[in-house]
Protein backbone atom coordinates (compact mmCIF):
# COMPACT_ATOMS: atom_id res chain seq x y z
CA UNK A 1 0.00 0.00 0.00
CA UNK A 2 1.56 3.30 -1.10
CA UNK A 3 1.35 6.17 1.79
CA UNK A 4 -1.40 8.46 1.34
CA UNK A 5 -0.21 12.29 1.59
CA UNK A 6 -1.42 15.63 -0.51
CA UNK A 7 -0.48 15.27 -4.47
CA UNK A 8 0.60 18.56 -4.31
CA UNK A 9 3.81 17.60 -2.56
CA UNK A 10 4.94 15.98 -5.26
CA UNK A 11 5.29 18.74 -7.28
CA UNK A 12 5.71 21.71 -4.36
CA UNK A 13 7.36 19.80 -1.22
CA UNK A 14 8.74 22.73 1.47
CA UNK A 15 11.59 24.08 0.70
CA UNK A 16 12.79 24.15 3.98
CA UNK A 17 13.42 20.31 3.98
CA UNK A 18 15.60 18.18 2.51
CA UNK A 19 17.13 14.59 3.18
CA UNK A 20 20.57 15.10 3.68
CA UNK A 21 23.49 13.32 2.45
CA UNK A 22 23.77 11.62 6.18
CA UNK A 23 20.09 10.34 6.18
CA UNK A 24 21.05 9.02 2.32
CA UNK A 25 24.03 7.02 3.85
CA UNK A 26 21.95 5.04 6.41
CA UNK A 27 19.23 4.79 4.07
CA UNK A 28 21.61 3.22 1.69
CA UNK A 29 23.01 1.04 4.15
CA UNK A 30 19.87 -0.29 5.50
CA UNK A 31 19.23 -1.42 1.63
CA UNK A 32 22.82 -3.46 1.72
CA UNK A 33 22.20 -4.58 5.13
CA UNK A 34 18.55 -6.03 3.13
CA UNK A 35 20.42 -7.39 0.41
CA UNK A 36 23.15 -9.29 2.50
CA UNK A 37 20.04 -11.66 3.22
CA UNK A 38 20.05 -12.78 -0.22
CA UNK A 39 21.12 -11.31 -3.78
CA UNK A 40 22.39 -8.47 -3.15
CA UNK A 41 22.74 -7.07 -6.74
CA UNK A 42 19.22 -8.27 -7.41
CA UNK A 43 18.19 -5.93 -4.14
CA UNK A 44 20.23 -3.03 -5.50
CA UNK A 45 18.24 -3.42 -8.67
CA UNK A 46 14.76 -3.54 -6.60
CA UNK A 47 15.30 -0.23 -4.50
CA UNK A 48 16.97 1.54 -7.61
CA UNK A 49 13.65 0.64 -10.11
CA UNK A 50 11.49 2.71 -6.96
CA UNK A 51 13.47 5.28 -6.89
CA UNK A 52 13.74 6.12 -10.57
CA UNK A 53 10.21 5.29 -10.97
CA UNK A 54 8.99 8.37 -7.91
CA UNK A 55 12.31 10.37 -9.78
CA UNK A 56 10.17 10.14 -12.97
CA UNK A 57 13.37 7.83 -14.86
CA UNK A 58 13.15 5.17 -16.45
CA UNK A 59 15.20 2.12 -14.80
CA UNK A 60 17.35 0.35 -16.68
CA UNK A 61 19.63 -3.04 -15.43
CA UNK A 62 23.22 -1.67 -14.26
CA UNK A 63 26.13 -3.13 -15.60
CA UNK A 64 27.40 -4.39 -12.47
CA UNK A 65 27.14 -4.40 -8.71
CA UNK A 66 29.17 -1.62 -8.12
CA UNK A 67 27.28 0.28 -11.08
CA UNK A 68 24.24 -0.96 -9.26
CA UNK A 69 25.23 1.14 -6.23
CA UNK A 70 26.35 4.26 -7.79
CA UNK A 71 23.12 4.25 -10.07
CA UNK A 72 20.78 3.76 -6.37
CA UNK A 73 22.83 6.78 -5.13
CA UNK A 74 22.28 8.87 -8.25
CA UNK A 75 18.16 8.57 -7.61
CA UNK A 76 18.26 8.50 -4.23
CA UNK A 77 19.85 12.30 -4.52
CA UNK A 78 17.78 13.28 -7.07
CA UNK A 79 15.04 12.86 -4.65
CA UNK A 80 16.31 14.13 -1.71
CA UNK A 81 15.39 17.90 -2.08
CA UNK A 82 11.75 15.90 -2.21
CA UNK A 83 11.50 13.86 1.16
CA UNK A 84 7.56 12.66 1.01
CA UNK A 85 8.57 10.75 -2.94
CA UNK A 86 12.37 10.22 -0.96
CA UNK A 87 10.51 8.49 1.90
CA UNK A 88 7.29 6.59 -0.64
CA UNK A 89 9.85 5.26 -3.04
CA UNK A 90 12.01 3.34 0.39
CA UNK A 91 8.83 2.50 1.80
CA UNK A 92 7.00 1.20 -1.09
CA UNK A 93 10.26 -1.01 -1.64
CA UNK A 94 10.04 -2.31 1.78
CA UNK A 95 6.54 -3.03 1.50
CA UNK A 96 6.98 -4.85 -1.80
CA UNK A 97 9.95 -6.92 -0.18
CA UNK A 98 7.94 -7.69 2.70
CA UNK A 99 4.78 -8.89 0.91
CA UNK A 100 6.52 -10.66 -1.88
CA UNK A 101 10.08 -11.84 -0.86
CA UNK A 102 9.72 -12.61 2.83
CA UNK A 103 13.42 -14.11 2.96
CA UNK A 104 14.56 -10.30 2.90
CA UNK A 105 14.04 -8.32 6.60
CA UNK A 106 12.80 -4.83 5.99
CA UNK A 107 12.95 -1.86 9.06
CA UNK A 108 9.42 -1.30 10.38
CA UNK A 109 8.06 2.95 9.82
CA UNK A 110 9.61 3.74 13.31
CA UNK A 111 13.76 2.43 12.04
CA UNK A 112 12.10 5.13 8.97
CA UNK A 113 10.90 7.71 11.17
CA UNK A 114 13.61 7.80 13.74
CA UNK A 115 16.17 8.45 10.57
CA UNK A 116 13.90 11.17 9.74
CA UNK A 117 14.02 12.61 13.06
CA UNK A 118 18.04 12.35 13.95
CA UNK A 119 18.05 14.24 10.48
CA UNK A 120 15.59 17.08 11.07
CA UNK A 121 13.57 15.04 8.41
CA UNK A 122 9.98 16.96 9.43
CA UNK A 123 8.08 14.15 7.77
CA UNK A 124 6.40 10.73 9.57
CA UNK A 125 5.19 7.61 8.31
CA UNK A 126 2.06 6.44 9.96
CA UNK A 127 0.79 4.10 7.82
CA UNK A 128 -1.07 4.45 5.79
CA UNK A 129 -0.23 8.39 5.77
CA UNK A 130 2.71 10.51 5.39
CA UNK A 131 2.69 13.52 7.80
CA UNK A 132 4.34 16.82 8.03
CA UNK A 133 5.22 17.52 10.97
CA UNK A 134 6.19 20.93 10.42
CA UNK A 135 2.25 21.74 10.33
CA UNK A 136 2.36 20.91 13.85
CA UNK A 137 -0.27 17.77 12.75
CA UNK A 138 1.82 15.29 14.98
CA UNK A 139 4.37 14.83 17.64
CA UNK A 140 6.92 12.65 18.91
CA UNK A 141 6.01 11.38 21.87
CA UNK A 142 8.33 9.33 24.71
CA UNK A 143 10.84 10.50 27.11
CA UNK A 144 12.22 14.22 25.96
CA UNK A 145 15.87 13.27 27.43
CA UNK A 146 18.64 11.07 26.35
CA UNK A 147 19.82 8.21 28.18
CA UNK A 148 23.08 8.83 29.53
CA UNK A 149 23.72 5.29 31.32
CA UNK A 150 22.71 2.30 30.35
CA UNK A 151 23.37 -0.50 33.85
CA UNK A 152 22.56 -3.78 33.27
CA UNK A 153 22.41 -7.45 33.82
CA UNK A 154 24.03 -7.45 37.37
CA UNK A 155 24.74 -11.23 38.34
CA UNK A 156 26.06 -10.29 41.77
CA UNK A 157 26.97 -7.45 44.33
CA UNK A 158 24.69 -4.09 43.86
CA UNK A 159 27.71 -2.03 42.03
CA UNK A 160 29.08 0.90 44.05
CA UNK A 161 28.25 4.14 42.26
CA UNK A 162 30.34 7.39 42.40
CA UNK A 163 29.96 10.80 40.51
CA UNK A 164 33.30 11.34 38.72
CA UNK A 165 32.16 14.53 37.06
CA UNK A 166 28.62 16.09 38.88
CA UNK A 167 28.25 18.95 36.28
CA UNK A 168 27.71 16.46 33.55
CA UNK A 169 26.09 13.68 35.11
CA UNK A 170 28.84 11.40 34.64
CA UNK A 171 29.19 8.18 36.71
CA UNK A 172 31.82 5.74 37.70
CA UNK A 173 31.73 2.42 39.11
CA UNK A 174 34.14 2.03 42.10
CA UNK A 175 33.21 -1.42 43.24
CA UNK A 176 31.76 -4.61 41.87
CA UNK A 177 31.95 -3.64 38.46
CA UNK A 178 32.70 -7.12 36.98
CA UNK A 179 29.13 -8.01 38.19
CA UNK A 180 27.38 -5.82 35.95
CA UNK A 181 27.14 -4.45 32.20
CA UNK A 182 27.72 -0.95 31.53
CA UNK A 183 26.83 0.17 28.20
CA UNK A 184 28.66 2.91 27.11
CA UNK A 185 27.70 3.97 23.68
CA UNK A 186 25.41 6.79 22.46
CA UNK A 187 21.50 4.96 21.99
CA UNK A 188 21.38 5.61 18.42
CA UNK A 189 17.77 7.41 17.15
CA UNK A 190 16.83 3.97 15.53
CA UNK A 191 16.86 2.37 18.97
CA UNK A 192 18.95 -0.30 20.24
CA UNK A 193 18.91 -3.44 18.60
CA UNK A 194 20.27 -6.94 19.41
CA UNK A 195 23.06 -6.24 16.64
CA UNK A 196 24.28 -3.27 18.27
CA UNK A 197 24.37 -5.11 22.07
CA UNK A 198 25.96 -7.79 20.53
CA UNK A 199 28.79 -5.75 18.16
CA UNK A 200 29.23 -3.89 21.92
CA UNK A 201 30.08 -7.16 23.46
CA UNK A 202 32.31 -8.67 20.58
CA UNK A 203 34.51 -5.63 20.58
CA UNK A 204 34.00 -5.86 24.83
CA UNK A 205 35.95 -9.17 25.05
CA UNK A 206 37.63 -9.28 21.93
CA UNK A 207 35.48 -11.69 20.23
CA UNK A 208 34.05 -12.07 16.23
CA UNK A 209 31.50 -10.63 15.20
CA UNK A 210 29.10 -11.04 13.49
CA UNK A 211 29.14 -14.44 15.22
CA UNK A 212 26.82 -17.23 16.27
CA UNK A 213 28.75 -17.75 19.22
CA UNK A 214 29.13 -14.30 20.22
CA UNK A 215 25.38 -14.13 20.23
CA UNK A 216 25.05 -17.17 22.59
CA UNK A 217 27.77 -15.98 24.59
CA UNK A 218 26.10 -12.52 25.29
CA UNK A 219 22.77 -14.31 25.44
CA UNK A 220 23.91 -16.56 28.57
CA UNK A 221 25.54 -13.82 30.30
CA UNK A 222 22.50 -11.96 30.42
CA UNK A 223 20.22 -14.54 31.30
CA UNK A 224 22.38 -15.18 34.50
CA UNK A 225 21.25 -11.91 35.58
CA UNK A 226 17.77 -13.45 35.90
CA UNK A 227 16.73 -14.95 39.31
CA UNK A 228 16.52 -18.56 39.23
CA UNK A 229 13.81 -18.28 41.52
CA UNK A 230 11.90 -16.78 38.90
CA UNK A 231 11.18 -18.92 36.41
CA UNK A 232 8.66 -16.66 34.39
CA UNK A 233 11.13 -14.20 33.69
CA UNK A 234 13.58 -16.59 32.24
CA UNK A 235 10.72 -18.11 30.20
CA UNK A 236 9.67 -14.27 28.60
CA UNK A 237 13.20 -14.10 28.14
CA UNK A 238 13.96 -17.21 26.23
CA UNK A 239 10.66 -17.01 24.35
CA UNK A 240 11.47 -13.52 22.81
CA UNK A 241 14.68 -14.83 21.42
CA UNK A 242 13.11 -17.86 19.95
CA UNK A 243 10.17 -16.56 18.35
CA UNK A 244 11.86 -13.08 17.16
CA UNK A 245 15.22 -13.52 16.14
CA UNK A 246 14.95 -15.15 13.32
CA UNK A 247 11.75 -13.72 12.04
CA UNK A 248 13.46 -9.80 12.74
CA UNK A 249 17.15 -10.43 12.34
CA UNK A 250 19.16 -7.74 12.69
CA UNK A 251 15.75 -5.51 13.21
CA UNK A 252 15.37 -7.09 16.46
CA UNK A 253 15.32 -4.75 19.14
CA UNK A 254 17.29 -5.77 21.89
CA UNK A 255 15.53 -7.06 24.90
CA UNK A 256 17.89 -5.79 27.90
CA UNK A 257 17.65 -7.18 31.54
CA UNK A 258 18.02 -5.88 35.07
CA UNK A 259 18.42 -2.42 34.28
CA UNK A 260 18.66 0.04 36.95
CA UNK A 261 16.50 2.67 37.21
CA UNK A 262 16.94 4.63 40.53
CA UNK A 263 20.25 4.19 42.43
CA UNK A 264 20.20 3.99 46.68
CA UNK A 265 24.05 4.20 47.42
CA UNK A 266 22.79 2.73 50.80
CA UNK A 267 22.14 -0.79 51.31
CA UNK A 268 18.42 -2.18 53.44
CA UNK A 269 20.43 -2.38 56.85
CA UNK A 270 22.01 0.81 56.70
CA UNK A 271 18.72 2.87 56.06
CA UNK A 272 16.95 3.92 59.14
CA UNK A 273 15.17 6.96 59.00
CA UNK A 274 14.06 6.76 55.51
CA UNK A 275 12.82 4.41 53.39
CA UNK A 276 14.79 2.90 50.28
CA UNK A 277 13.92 3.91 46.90
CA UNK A 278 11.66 2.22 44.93
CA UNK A 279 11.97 0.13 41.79
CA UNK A 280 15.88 0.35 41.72
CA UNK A 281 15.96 -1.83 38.65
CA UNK A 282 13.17 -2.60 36.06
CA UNK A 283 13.06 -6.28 34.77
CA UNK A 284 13.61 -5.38 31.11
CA UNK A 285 13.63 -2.44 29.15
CA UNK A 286 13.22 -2.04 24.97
CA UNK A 287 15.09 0.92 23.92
CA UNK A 288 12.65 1.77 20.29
CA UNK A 289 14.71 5.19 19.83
CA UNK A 290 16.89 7.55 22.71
CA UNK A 291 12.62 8.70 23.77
CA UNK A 292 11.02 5.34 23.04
CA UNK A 293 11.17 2.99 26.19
CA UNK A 294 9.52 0.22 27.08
CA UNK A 295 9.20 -1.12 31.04
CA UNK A 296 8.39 -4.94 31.13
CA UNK A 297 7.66 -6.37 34.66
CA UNK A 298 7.09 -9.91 35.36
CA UNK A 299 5.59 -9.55 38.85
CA UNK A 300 5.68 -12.59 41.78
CA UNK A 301 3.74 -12.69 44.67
CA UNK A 302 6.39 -10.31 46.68
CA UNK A 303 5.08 -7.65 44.51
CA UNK A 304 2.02 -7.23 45.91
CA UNK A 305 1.77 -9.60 48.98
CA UNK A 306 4.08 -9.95 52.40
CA UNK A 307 4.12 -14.15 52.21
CA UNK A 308 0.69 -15.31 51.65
CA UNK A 309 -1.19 -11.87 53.01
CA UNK A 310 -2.07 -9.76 50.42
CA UNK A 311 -0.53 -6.08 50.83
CA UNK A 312 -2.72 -3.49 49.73
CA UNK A 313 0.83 -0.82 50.54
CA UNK A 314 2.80 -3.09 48.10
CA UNK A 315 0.13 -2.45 45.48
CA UNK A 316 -0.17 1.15 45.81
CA UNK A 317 3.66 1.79 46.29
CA UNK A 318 3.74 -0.19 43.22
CA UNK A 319 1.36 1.40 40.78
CA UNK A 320 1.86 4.65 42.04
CA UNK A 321 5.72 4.17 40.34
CA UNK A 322 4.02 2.97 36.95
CA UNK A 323 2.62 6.14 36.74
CA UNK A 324 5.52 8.64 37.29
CA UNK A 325 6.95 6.10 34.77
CA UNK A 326 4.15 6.70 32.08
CA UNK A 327 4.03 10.00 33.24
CA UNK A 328 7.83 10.95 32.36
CA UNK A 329 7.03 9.36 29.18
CA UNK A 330 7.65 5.43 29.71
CA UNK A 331 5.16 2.51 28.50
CA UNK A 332 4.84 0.31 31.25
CA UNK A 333 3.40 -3.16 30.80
CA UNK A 334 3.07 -5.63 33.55
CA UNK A 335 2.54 -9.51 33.18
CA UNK A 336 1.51 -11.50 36.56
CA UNK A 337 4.01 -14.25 37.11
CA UNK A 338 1.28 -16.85 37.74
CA UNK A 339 -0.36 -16.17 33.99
CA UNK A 340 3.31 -17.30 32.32
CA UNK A 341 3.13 -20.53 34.02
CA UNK A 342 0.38 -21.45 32.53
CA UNK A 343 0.59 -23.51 29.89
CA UNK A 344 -0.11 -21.00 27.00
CA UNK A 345 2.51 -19.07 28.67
CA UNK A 346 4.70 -18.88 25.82
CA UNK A 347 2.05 -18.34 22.81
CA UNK A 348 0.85 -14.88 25.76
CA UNK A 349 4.15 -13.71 25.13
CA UNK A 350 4.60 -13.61 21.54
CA UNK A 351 1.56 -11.82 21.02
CA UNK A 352 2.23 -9.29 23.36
CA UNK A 353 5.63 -8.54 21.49
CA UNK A 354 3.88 -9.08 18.10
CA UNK A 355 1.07 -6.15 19.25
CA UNK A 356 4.44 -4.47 20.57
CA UNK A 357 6.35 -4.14 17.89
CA UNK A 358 3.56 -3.51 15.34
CA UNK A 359 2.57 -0.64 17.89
CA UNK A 360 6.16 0.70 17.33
CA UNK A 361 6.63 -0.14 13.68
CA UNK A 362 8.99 -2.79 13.64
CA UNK A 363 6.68 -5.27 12.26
């Protein structure tokens, strides 16, 4: 289905907008990372025919590969002082890909609209319409700051947390630092993906990458961080890796555990007039884009009972969090541990992330 938007900005689109040459390189290499799951030439060929088709050219076959690639570029900057044909003729590719060569993994509209954004691109895709966002017609919605520390995955001692630098909000880890992942890249605008976690972690430790058994390596390590004595975290864990990464590839958001939220320097027993702060580390978190975040909570019966009395305090302390959460701009979803042992329990789970992701465009 080709996007829906006024046919006058085909022949009139705003002069104040244009796709640069940096939102033409990722573009570009989101169409080789496409074609590296099958012919690449052929793929080459498929995105070049869109582009010289909304560029009003006739496409003809390019001599070679590297032809092929020099002939894509040529379009693709003939249309970039017009982003709504720019952003049809890569979307109408996608959706061609996706409807008639499954084998190739095409970026859901938000991978496309958090390019557009990182590259003062005023335009969004919400399927099946195009929108300016210059007219003030939509917004982005989410969390207005970055993320500045990313703590993860801790498989031990609570890490000991100091301020190096106050002014800019920088931390440093003092103490049990080899129990816990720190990542320490920028989030990029198209969110974080598996790929990105895992190219961290290769270059971390010094192993391959890509690589099958840098994947399972990282994969392990982060599902030690999961209590044992929670068994319906490990299974929403292990059931969003098998149901996902395959079907998404290297679109696959990465599904990140344990990460800390708040941060009491003080431990339980050394807190007496106050009491500790709450939710210190979510479950998981999906990072869609630097605003985008997603709180998953698998909750046990300490969540909202003390042993087998029910705690009414538990339950308010704990919804009264979700919404500062949603309220600063989170989504917060919540599954009850005792509705993943049942035995649909893994079938609940990939339709919530199926409903997820096509909420977020990545499927």
């Amino acid at each position: 289905m080709s996007l829906e938007y006024p046919s006058s900005w085909r022949f009139e689109p705003s002069k104040d907008v244009i796709v640069p040459d940096s939102a033409i390189d990722e573009f570009f290499n989101i169409i080789v990372k496409i074609g590296a799951k099958g012919d690449r030439r052929w793929c080459l060929e498929h995105f070049k025919c869109f582009f010289a088709s909304a560029a009003g050219e006739k496409s003809y076959e390019s001599s070679s590969e590297s032809w092929a690639e020099t002939d894509l570029r040529g379009y693709m900057l003939i249309l970039a002082t017009n982003p709504p044909l720019f952003l049809e003729a890569f979307y109408d590719a996608c959706e061609y890909l996706q409807n008639n060569h499954t084998q190739y993994h095409v970026p859901g509209v938000q991978i496309i609209n958090n390019i557009c954004i990182s590259n003062n691109i005023k335009y969004k895709i919400d399927p099946p319409n195009l929108i300016d966002l210059s007219e003030g017609k939509a917004s982005v919605s989410g969390v207005p700051r970055p993320i500045k520390n990313l703590i993860f995955a801790a498989d031990g001692p609570k890490p000991d947390l100091v301020l190096s630098d106050a002014l800019d909000n920088t931390i440093e880890i003092v103490e049990n630092a080899e129990y816990c992942l720190v990542y320490d890249l920028p989030i990029p605008q198209t969110g974080l993906l598996w790929t990105h976690l895992v190219e961290w972690w290769a270059k971390k430790h010094n192993l391959p990458f890509p690589e099958k058994s840098t994947e399972h390596n990282l994969f392990f390590r982060l599902e030690e961080s999961l209590s044992p004595n929670s068994p319906p975290e490990i299974l929403l864990f292990e059931t969003y890796f098998k149901h996902f990464h395959r079907k998404l590839g290297e679109c696959l958001p990465a599904l990140v555990p344990q990460v800390y939220l708040h941060y009491d320097p003080k431990p339980l027993k050394q807190l007496k007039e106050r009491k500790p702060l709450p939710r210190q580390r979510m479950n998981f978190i999906i990072l869609f884009s630097n605003s985008e975040r997603v709180v998953i909570e698998v909750d046990g019966k300490h969540h909202y009972a003390d042993g087998d009395k029910a705690s009414p305090q538990k339950y308010s302390e704990m919804v009264a969090e979700d919404r500062k959460l949603r309220l600063q701009g989170y989504e917060v979803y919540r599954f009850g541990g005792y509705e993943l042992r049942e035995p649909n329990g893994q079938e609940l789970i990939a339709s919530f992330f199926e409903q997820l992701f096509k909420k977020h465009g990545v499927m």
